[in-house]
PDBML (XML) file of the C-alpha atoms, coordinates in Angstrom:
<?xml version="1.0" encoding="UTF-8" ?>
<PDBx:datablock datablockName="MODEL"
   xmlns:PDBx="http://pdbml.pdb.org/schema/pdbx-v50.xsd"
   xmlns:xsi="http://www.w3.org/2001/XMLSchema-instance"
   xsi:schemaLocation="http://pdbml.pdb.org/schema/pdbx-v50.xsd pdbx-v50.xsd">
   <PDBx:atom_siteCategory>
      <PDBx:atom_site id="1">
         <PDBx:B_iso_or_equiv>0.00</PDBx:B_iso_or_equiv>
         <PDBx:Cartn_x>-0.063</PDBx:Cartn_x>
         <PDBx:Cartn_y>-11.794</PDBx:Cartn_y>
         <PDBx:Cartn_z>14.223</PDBx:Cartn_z>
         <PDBx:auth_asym_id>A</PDBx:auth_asym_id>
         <PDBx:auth_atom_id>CA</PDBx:auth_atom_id>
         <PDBx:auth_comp_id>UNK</PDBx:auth_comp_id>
         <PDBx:auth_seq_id>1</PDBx:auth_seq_id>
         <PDBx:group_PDB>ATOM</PDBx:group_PDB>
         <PDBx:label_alt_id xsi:nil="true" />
         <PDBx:label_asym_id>A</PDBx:label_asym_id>
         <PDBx:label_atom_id>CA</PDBx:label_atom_id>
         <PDBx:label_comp_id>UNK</PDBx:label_comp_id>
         <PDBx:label_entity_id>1</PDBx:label_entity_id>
         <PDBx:label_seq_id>1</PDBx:label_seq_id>
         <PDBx:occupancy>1.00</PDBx:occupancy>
         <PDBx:pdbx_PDB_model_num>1</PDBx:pdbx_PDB_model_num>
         <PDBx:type_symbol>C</PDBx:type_symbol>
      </PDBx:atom_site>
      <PDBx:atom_site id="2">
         <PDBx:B_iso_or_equiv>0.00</PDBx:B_iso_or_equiv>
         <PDBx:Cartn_x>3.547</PDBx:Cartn_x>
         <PDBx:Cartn_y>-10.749</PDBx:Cartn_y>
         <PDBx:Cartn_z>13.301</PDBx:Cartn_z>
         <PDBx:auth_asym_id>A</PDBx:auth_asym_id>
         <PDBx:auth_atom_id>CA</PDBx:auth_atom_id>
         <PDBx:auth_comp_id>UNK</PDBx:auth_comp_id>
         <PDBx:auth_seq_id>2</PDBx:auth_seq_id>
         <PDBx:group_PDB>ATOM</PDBx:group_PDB>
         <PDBx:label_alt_id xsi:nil="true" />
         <PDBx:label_asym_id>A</PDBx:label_asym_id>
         <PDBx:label_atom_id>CA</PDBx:label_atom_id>
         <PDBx:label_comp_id>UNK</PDBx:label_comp_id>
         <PDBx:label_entity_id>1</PDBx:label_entity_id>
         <PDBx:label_seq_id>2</PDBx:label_seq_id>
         <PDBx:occupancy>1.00</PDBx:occupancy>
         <PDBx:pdbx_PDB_model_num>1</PDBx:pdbx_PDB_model_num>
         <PDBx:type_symbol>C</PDBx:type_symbol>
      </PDBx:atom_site>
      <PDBx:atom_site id="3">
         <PDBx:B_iso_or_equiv>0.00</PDBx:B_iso_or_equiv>
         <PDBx:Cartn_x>2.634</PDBx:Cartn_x>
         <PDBx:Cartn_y>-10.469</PDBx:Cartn_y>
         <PDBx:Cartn_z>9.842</PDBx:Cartn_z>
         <PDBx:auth_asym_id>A</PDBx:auth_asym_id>
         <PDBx:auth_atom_id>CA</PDBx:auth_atom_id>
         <PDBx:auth_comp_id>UNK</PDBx:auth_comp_id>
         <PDBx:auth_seq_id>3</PDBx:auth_seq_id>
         <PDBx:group_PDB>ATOM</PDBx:group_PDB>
         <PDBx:label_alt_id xsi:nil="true" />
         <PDBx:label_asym_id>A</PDBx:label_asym_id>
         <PDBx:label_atom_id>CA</PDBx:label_atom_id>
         <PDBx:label_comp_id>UNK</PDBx:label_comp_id>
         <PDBx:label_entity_id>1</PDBx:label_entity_id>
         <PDBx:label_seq_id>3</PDBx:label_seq_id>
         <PDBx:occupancy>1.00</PDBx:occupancy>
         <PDBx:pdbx_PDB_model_num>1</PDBx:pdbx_PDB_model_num>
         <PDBx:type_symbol>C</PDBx:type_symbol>
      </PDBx:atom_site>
      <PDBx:atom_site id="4">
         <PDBx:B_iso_or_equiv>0.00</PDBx:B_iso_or_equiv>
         <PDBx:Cartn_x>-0.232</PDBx:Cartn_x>
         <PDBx:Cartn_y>-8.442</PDBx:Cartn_y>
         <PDBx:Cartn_z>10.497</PDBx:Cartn_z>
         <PDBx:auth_asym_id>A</PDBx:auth_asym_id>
         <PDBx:auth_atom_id>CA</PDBx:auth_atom_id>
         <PDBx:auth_comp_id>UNK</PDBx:auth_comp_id>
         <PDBx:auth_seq_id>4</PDBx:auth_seq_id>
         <PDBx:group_PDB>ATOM</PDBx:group_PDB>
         <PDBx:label_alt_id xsi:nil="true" />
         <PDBx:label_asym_id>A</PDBx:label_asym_id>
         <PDBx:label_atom_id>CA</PDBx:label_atom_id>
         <PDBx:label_comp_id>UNK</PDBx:label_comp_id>
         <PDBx:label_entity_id>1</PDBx:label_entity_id>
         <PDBx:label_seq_id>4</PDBx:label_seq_id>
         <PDBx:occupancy>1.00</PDBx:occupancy>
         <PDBx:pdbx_PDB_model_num>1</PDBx:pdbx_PDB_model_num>
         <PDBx:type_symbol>C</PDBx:type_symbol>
      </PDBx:atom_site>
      <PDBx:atom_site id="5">
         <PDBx:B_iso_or_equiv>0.00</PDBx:B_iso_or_equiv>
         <PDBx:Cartn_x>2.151</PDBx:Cartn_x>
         <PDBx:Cartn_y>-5.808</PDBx:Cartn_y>
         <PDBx:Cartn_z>10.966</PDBx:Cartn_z>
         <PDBx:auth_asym_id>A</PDBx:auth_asym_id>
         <PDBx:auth_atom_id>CA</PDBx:auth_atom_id>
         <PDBx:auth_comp_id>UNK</PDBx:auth_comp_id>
         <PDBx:auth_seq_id>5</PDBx:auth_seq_id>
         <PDBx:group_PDB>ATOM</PDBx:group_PDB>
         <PDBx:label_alt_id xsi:nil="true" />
         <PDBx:label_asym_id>A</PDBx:label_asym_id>
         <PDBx:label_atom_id>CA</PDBx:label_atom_id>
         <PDBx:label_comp_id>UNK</PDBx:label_comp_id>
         <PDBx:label_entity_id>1</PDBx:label_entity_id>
         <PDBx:label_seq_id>5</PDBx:label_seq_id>
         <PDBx:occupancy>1.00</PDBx:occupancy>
         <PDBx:pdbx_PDB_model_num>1</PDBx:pdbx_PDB_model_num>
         <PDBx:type_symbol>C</PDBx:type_symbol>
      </PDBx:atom_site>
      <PDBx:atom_site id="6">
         <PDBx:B_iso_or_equiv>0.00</PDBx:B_iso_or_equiv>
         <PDBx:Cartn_x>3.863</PDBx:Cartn_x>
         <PDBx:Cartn_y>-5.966</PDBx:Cartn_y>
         <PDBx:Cartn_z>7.687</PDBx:Cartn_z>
         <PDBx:auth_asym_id>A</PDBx:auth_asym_id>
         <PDBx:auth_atom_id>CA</PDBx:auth_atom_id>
         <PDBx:auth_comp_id>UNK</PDBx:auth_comp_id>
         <PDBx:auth_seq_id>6</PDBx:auth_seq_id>
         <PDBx:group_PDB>ATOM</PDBx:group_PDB>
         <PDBx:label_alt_id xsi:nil="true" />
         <PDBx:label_asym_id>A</PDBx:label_asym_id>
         <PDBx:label_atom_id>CA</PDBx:label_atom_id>
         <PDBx:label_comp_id>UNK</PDBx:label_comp_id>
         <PDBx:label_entity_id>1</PDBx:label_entity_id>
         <PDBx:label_seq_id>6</PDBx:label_seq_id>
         <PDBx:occupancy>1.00</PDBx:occupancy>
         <PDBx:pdbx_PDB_model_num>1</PDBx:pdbx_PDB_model_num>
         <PDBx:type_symbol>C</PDBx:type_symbol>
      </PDBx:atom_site>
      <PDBx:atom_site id="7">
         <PDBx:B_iso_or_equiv>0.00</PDBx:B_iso_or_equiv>
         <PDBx:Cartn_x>2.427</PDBx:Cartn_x>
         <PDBx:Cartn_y>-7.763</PDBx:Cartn_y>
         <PDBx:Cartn_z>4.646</PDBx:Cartn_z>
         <PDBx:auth_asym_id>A</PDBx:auth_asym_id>
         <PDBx:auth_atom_id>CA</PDBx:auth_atom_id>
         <PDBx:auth_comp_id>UNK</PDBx:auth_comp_id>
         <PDBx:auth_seq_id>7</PDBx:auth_seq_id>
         <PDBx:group_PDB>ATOM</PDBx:group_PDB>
         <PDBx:label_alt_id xsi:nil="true" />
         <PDBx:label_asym_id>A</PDBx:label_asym_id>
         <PDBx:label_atom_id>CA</PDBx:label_atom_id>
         <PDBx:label_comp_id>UNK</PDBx:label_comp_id>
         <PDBx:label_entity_id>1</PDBx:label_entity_id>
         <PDBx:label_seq_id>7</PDBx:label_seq_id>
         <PDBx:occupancy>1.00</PDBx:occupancy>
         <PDBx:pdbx_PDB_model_num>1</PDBx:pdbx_PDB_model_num>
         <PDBx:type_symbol>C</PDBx:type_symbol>
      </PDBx:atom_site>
      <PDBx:atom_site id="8">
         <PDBx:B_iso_or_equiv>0.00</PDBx:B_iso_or_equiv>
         <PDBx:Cartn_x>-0.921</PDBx:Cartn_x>
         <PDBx:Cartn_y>-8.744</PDBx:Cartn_y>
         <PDBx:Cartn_z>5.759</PDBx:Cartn_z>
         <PDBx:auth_asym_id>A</PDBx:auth_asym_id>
         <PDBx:auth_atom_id>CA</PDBx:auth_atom_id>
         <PDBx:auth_comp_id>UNK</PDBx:auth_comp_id>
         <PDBx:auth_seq_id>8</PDBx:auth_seq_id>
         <PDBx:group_PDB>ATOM</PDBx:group_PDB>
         <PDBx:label_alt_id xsi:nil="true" />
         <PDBx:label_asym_id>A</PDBx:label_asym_id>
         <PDBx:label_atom_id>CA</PDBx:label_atom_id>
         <PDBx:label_comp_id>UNK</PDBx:label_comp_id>
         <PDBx:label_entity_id>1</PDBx:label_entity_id>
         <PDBx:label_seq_id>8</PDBx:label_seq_id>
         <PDBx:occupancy>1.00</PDBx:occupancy>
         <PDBx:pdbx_PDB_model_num>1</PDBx:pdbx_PDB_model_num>
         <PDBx:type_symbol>C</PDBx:type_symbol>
      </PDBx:atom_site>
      <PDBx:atom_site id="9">
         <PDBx:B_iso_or_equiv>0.00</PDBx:B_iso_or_equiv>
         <PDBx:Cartn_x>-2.174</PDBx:Cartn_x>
         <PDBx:Cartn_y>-5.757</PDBx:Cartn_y>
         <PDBx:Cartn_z>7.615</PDBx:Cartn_z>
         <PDBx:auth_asym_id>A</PDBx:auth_asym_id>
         <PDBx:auth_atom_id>CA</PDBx:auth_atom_id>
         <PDBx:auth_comp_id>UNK</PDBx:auth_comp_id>
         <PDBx:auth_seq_id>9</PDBx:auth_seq_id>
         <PDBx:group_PDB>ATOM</PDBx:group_PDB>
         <PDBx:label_alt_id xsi:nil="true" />
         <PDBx:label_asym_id>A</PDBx:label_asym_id>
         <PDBx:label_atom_id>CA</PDBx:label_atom_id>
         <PDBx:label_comp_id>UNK</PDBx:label_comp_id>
         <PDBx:label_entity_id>1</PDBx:label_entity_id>
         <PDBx:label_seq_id>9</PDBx:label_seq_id>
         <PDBx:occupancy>1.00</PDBx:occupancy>
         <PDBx:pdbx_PDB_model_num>1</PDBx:pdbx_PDB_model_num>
         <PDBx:type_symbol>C</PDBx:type_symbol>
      </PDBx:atom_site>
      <PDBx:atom_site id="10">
         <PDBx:B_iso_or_equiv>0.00</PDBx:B_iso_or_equiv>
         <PDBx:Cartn_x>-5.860</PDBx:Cartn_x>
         <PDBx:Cartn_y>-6.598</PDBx:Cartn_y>
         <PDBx:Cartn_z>6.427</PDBx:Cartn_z>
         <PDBx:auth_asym_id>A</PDBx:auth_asym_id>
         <PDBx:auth_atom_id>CA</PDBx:auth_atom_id>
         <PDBx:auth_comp_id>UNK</PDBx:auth_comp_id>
         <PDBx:auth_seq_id>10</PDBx:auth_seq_id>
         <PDBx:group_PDB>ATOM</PDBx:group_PDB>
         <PDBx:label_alt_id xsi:nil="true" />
         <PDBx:label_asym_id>A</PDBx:label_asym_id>
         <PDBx:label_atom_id>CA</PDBx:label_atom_id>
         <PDBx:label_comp_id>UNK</PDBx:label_comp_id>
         <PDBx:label_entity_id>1</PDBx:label_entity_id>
         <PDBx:label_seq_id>10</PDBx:label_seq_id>
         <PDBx:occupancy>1.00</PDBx:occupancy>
         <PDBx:pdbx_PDB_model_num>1</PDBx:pdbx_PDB_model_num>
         <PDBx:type_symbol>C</PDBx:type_symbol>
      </PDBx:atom_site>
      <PDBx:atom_site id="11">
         <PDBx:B_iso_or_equiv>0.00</PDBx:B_iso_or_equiv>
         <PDBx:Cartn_x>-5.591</PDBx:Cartn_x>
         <PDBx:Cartn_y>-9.197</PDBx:Cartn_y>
         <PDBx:Cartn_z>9.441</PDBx:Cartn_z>
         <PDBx:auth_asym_id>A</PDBx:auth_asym_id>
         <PDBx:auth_atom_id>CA</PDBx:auth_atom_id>
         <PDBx:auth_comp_id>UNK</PDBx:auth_comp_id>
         <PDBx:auth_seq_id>11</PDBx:auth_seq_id>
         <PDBx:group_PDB>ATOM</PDBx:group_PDB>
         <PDBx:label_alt_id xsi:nil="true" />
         <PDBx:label_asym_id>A</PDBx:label_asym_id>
         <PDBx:label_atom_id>CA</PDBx:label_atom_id>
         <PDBx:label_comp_id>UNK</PDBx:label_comp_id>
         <PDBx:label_entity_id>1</PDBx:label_entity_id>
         <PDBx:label_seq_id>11</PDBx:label_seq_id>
         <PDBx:occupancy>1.00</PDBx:occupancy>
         <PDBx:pdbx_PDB_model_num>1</PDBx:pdbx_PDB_model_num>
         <PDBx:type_symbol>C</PDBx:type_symbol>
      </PDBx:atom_site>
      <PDBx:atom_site id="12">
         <PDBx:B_iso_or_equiv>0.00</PDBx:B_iso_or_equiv>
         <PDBx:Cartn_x>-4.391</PDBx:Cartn_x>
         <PDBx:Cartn_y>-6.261</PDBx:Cartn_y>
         <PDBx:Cartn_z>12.097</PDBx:Cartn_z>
         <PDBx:auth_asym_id>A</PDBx:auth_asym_id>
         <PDBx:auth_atom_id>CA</PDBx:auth_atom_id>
         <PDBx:auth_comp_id>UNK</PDBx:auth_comp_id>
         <PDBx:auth_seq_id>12</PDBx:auth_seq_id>
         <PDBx:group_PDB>ATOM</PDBx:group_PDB>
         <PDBx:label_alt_id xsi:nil="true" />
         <PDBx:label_asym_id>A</PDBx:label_asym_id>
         <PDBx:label_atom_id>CA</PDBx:label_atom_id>
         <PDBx:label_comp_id>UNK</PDBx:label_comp_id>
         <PDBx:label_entity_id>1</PDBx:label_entity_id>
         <PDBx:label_seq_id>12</PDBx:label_seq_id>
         <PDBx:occupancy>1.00</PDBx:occupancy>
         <PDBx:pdbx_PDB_model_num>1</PDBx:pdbx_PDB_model_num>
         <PDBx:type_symbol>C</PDBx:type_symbol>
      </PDBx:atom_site>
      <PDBx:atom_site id="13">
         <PDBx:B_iso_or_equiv>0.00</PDBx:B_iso_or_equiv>
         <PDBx:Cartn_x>-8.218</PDBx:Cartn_x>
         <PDBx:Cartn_y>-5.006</PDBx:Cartn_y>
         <PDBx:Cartn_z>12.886</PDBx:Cartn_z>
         <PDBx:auth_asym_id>A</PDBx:auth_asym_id>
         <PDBx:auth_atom_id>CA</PDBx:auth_atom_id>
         <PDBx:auth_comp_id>UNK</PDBx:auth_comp_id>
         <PDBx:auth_seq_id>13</PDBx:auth_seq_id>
         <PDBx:group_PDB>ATOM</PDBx:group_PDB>
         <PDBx:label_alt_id xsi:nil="true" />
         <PDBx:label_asym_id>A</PDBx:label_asym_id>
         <PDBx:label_atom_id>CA</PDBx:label_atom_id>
         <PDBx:label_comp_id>UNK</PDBx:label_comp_id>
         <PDBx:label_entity_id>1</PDBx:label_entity_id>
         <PDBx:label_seq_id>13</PDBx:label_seq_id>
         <PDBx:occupancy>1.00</PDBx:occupancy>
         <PDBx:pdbx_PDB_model_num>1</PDBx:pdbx_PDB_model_num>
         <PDBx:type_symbol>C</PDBx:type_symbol>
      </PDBx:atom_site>
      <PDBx:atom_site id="14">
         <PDBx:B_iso_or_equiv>0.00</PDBx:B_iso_or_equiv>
         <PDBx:Cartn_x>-8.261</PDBx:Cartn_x>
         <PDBx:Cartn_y>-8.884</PDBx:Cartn_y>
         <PDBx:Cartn_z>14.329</PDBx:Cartn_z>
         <PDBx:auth_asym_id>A</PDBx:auth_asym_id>
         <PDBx:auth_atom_id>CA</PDBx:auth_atom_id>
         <PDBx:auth_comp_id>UNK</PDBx:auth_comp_id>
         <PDBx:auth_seq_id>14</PDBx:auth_seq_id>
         <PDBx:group_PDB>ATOM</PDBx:group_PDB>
         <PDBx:label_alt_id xsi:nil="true" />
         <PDBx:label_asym_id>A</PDBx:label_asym_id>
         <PDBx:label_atom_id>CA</PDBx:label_atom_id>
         <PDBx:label_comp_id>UNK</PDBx:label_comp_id>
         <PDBx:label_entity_id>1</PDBx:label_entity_id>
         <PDBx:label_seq_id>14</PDBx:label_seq_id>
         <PDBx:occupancy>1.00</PDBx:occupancy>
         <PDBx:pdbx_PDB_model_num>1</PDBx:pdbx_PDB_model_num>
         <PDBx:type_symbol>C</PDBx:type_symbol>
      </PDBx:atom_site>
      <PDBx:atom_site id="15">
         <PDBx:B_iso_or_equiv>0.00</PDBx:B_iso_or_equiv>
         <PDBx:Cartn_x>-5.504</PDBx:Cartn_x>
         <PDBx:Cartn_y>-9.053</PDBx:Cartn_y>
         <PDBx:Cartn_z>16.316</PDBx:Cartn_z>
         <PDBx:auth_asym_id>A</PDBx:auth_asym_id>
         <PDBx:auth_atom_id>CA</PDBx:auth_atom_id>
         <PDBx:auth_comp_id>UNK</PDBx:auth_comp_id>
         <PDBx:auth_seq_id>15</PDBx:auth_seq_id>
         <PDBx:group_PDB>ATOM</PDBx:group_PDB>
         <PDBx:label_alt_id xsi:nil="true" />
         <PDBx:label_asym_id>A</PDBx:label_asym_id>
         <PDBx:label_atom_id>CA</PDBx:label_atom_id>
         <PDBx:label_comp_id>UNK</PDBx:label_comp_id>
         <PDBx:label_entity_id>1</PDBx:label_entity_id>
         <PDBx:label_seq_id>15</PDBx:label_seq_id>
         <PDBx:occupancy>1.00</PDBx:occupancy>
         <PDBx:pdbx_PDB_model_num>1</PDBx:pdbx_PDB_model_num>
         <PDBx:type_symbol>C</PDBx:type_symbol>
      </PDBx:atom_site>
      <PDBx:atom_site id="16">
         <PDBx:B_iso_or_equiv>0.00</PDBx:B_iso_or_equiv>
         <PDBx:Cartn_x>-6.126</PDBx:Cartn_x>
         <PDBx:Cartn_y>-5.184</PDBx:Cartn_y>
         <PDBx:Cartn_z>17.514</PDBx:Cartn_z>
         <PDBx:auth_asym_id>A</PDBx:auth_asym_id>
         <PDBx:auth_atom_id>CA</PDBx:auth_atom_id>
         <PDBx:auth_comp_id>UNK</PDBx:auth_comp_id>
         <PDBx:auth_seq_id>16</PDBx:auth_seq_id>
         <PDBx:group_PDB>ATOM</PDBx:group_PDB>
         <PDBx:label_alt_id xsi:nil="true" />
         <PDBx:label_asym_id>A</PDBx:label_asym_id>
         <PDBx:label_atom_id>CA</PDBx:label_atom_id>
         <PDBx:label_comp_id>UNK</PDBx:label_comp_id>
         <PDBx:label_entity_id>1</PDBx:label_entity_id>
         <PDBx:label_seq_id>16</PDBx:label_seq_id>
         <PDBx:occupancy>1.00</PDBx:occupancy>
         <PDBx:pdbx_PDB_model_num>1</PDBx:pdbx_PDB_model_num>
         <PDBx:type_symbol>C</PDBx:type_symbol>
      </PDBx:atom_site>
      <PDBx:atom_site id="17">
         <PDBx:B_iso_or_equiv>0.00</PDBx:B_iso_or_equiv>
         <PDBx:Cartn_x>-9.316</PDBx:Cartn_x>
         <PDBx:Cartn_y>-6.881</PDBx:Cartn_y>
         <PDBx:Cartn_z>18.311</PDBx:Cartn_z>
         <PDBx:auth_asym_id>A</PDBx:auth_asym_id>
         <PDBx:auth_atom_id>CA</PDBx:auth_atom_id>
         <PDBx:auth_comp_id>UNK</PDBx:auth_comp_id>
         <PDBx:auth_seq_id>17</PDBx:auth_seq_id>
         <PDBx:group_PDB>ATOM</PDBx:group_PDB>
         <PDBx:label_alt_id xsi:nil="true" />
         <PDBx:label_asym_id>A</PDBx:label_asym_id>
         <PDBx:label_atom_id>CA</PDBx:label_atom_id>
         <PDBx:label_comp_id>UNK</PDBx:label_comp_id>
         <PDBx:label_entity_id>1</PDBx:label_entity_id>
         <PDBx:label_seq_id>17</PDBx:label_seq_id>
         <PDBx:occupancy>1.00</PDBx:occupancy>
         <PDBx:pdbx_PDB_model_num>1</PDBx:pdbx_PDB_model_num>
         <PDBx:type_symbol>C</PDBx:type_symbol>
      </PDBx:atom_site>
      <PDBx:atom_site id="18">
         <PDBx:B_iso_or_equiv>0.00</PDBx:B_iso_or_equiv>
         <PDBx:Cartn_x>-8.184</PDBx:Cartn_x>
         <PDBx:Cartn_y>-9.913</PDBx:Cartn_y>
         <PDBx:Cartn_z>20.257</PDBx:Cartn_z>
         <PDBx:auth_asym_id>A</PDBx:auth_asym_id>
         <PDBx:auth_atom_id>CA</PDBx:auth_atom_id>
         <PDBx:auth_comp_id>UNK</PDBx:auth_comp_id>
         <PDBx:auth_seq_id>18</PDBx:auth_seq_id>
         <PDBx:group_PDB>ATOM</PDBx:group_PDB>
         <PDBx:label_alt_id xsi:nil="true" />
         <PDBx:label_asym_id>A</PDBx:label_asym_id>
         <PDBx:label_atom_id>CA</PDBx:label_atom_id>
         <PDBx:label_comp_id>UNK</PDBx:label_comp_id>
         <PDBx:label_entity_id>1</PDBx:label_entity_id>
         <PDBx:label_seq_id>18</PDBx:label_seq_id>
         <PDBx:occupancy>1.00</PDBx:occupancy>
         <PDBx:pdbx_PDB_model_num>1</PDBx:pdbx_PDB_model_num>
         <PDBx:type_symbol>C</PDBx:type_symbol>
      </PDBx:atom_site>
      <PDBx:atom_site id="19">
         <PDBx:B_iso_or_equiv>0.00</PDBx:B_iso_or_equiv>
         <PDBx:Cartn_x>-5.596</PDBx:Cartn_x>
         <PDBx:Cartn_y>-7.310</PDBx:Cartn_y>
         <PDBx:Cartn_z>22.548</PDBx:Cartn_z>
         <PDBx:auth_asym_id>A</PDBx:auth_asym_id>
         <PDBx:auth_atom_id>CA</PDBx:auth_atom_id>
         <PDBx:auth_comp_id>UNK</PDBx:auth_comp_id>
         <PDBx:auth_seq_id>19</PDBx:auth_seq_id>
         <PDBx:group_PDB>ATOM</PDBx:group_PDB>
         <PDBx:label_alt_id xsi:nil="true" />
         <PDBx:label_asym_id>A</PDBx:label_asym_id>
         <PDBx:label_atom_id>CA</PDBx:label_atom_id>
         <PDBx:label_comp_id>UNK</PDBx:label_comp_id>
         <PDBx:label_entity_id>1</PDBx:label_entity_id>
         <PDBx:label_seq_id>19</PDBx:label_seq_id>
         <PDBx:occupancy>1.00</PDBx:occupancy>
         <PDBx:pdbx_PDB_model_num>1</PDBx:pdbx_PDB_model_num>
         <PDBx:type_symbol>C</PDBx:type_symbol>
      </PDBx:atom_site>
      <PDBx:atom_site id="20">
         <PDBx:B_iso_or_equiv>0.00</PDBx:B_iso_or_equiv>
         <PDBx:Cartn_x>-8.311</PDBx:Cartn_x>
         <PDBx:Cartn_y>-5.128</PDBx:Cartn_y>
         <PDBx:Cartn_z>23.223</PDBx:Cartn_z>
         <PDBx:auth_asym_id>A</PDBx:auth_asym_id>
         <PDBx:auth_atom_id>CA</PDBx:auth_atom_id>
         <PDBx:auth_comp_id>UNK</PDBx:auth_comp_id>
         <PDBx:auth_seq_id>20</PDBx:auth_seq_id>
         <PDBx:group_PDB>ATOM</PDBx:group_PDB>
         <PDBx:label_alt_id xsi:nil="true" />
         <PDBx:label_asym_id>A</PDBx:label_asym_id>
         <PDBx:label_atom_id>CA</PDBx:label_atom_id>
         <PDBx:label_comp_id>UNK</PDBx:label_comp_id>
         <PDBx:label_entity_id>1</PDBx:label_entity_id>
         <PDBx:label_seq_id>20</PDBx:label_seq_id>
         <PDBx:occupancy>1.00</PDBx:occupancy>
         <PDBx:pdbx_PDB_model_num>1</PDBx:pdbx_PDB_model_num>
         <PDBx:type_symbol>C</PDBx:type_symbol>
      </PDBx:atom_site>
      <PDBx:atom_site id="21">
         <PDBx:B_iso_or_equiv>0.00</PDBx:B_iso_or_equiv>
         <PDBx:Cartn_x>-10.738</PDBx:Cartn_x>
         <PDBx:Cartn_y>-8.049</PDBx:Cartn_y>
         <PDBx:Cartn_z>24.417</PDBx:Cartn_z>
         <PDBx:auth_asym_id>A</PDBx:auth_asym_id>
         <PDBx:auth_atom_id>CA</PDBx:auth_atom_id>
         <PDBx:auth_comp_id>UNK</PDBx:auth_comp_id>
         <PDBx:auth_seq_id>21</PDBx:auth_seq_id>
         <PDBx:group_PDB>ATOM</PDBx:group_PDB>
         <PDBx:label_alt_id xsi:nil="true" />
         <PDBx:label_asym_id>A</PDBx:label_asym_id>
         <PDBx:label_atom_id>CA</PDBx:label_atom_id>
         <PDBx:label_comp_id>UNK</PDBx:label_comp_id>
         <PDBx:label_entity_id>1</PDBx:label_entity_id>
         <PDBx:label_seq_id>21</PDBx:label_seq_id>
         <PDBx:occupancy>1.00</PDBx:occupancy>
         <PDBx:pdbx_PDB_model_num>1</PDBx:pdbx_PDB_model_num>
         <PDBx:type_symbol>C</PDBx:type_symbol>
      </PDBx:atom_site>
      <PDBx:atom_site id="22">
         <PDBx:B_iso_or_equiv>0.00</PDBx:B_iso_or_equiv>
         <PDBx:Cartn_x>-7.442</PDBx:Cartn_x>
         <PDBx:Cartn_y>-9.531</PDBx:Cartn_y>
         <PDBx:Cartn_z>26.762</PDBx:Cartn_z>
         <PDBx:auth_asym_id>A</PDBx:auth_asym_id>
         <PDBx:auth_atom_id>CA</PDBx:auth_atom_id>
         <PDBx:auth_comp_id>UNK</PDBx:auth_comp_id>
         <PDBx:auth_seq_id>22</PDBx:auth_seq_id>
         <PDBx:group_PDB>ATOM</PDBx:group_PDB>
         <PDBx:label_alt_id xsi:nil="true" />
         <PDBx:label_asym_id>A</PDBx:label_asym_id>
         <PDBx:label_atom_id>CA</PDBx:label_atom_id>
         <PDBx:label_comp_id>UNK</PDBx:label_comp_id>
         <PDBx:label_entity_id>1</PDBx:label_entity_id>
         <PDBx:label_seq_id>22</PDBx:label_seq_id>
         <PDBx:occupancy>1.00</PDBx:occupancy>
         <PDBx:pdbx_PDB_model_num>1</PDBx:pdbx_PDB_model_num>
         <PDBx:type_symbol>C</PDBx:type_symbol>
      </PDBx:atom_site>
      <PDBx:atom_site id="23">
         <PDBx:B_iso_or_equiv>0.00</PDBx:B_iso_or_equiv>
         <PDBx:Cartn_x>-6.712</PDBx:Cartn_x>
         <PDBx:Cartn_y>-6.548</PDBx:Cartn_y>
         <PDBx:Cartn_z>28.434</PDBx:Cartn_z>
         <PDBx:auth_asym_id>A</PDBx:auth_asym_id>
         <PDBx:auth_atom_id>CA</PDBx:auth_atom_id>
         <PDBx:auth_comp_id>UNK</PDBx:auth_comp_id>
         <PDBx:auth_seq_id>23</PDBx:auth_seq_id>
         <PDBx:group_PDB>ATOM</PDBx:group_PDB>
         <PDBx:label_alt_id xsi:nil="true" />
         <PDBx:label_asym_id>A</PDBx:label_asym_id>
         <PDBx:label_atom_id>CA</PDBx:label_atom_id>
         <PDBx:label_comp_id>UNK</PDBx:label_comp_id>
         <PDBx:label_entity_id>1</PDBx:label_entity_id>
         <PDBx:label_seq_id>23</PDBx:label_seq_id>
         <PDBx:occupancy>1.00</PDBx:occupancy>
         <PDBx:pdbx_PDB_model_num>1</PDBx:pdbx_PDB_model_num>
         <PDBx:type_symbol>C</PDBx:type_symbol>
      </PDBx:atom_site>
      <PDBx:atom_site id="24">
         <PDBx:B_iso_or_equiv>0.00</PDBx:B_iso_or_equiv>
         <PDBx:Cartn_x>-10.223</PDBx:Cartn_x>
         <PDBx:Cartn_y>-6.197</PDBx:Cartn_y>
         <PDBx:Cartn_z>29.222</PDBx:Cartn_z>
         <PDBx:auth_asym_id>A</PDBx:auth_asym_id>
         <PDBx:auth_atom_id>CA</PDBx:auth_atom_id>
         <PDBx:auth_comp_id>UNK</PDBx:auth_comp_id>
         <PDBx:auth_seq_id>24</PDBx:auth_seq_id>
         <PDBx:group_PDB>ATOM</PDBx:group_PDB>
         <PDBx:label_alt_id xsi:nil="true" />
         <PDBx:label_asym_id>A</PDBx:label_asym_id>
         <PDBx:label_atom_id>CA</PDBx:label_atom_id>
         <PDBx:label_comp_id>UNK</PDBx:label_comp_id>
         <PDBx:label_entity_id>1</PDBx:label_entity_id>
         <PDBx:label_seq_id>24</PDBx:label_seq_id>
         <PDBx:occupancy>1.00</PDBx:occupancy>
         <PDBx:pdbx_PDB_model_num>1</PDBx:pdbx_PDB_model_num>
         <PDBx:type_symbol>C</PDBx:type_symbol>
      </PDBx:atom_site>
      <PDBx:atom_site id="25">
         <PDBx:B_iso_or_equiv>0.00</PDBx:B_iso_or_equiv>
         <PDBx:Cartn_x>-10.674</PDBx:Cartn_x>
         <PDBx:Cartn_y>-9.421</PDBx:Cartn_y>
         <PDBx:Cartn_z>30.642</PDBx:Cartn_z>
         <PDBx:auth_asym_id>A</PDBx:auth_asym_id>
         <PDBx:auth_atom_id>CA</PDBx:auth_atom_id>
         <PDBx:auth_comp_id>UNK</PDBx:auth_comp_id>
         <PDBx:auth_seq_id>25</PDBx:auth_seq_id>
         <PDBx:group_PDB>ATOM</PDBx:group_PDB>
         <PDBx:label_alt_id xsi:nil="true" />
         <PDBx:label_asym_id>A</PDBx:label_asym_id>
         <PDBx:label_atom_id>CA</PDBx:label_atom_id>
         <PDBx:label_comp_id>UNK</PDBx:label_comp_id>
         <PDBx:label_entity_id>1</PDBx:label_entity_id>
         <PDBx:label_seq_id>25</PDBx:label_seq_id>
         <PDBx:occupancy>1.00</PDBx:occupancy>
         <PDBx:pdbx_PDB_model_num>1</PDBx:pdbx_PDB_model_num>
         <PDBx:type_symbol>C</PDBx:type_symbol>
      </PDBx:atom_site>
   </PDBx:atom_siteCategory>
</PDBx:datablock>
C-alpha cells in the first residue's frame, strides 16, 4: 500500500479500491 504511492502505482486503483469499500462499510 505504501508503495503504491511511489514505485508501484499500477497497484493504487486497488488500494483506492479497498478505502473506498471501508469507508462505505
Amino acid at each position: 500500500m505504501a508503495d503504491s504511492h511511489t514505485t508501484l502505482p499500477q497497484l493504487r486503483p486497488t488500494f483506492e479500491a479497498i478505502n473506498v469499500n471501508l469507508l462505505t462499510a
